[in-house]
Protein backbone atom coordinates (compact mmCIF):
# COMPACT_ATOMS: atom_id res chain seq x y z
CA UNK A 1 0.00 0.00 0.00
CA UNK A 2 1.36 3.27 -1.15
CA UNK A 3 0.92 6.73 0.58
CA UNK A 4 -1.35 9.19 -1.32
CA UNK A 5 -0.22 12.55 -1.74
CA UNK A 6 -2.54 15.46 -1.18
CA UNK A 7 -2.11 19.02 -2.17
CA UNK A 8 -2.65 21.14 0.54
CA UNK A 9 -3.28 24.71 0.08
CA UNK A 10 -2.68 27.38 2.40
CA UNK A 11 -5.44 29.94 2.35
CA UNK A 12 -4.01 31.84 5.92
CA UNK A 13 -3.50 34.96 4.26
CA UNK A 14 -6.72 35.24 2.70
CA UNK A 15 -8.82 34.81 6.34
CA UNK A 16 -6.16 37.10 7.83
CA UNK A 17 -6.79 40.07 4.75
CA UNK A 18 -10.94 39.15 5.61
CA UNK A 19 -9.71 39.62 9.55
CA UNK A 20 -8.09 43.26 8.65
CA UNK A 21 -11.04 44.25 6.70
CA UNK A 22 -13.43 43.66 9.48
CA UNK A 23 -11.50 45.22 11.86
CA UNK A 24 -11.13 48.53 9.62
CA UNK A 25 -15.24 48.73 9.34
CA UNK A 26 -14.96 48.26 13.49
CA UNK A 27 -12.86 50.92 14.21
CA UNK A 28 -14.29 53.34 11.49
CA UNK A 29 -17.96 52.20 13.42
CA UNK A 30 -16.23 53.25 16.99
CA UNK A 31 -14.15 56.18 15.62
CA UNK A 32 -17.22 57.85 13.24
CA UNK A 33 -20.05 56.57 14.37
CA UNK A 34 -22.66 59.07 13.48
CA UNK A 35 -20.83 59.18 9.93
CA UNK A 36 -20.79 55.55 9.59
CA UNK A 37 -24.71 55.23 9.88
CA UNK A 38 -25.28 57.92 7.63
CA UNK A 39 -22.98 56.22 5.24
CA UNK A 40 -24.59 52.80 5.44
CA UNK A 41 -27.96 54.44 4.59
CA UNK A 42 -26.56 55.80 1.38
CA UNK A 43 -28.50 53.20 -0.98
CA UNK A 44 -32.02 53.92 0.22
CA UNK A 45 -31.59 58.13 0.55
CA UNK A 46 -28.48 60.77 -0.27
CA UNK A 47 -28.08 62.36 3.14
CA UNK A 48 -24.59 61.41 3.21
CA UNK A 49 -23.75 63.29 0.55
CA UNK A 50 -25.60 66.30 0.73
CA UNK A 51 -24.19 66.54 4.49
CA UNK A 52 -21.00 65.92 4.07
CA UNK A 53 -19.89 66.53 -0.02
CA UNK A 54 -18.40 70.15 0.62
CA UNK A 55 -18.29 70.97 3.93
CA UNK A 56 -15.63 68.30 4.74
CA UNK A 57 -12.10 67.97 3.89
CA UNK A 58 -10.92 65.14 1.58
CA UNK A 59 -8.92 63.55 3.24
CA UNK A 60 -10.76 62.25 6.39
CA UNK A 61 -10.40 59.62 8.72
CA UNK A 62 -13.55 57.95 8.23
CA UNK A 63 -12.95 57.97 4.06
CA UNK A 64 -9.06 56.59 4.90
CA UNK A 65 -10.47 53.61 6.85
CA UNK A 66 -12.82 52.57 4.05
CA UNK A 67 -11.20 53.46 1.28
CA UNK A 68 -8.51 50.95 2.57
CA UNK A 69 -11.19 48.32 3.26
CA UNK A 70 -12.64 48.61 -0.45
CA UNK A 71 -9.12 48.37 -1.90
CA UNK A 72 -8.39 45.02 0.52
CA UNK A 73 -11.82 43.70 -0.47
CA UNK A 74 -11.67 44.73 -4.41
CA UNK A 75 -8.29 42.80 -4.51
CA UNK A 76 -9.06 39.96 -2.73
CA UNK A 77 -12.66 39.87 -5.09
CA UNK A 78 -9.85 40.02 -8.32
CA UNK A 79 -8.06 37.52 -6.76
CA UNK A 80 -10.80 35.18 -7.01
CA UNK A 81 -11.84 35.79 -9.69
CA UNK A 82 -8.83 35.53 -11.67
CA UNK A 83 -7.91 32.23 -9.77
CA UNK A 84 -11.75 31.15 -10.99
CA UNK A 85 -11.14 31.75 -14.72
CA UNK A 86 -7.55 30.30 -14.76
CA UNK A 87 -8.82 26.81 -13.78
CA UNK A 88 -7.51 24.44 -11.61
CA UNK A 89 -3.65 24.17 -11.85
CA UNK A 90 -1.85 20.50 -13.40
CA UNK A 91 1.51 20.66 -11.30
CA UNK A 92 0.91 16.99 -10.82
CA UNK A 93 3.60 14.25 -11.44
């Protein structure tokens, strides 16, 4: 009887880039909380942005914590995808 080989692959980094992203929506839900709700209400009214388009500066605290979450979660999304379309790899002997 012969041993059978199994590919194992490592996915740690992908639940530990899902970990950071969470934790970025906490803090900006501690940090801005007023903000955040508004924010999260976008899709059914635009009170966001007629409260804060002008009146704020650019470059905020609440829109540095989730612009970093939507570039983590946009990569990790391309990531999948592309490993979808690819196909499963043959590196087997």
């Amino acid at each position: 009887m012969e041993p059978v080989y199994r590919t194992i692959i490592s996915n740690d980094w992908v639940t530990l880039v899902i970990l950071i992203s969470l934790v970025l929506l906490v803090i900006a839900k501690i940090l801005f909380a007023s903000r955040f709700m508004t924010f999260i209400i976008l899709p059914f009214n635009s009170k966001y942005i007629f409260m804060y388009n002008k009146k704020d500066r650019l470059i905020h605290g609440f829109h540095l914590f989730m612009t970093a979450f939507q570039i983590l979660n946009f990569s990790l999304y391309l990531y999948w995808i592309l490993n979808i379309l690819a196909g499963p790899s043959s590196n087997q002997s």
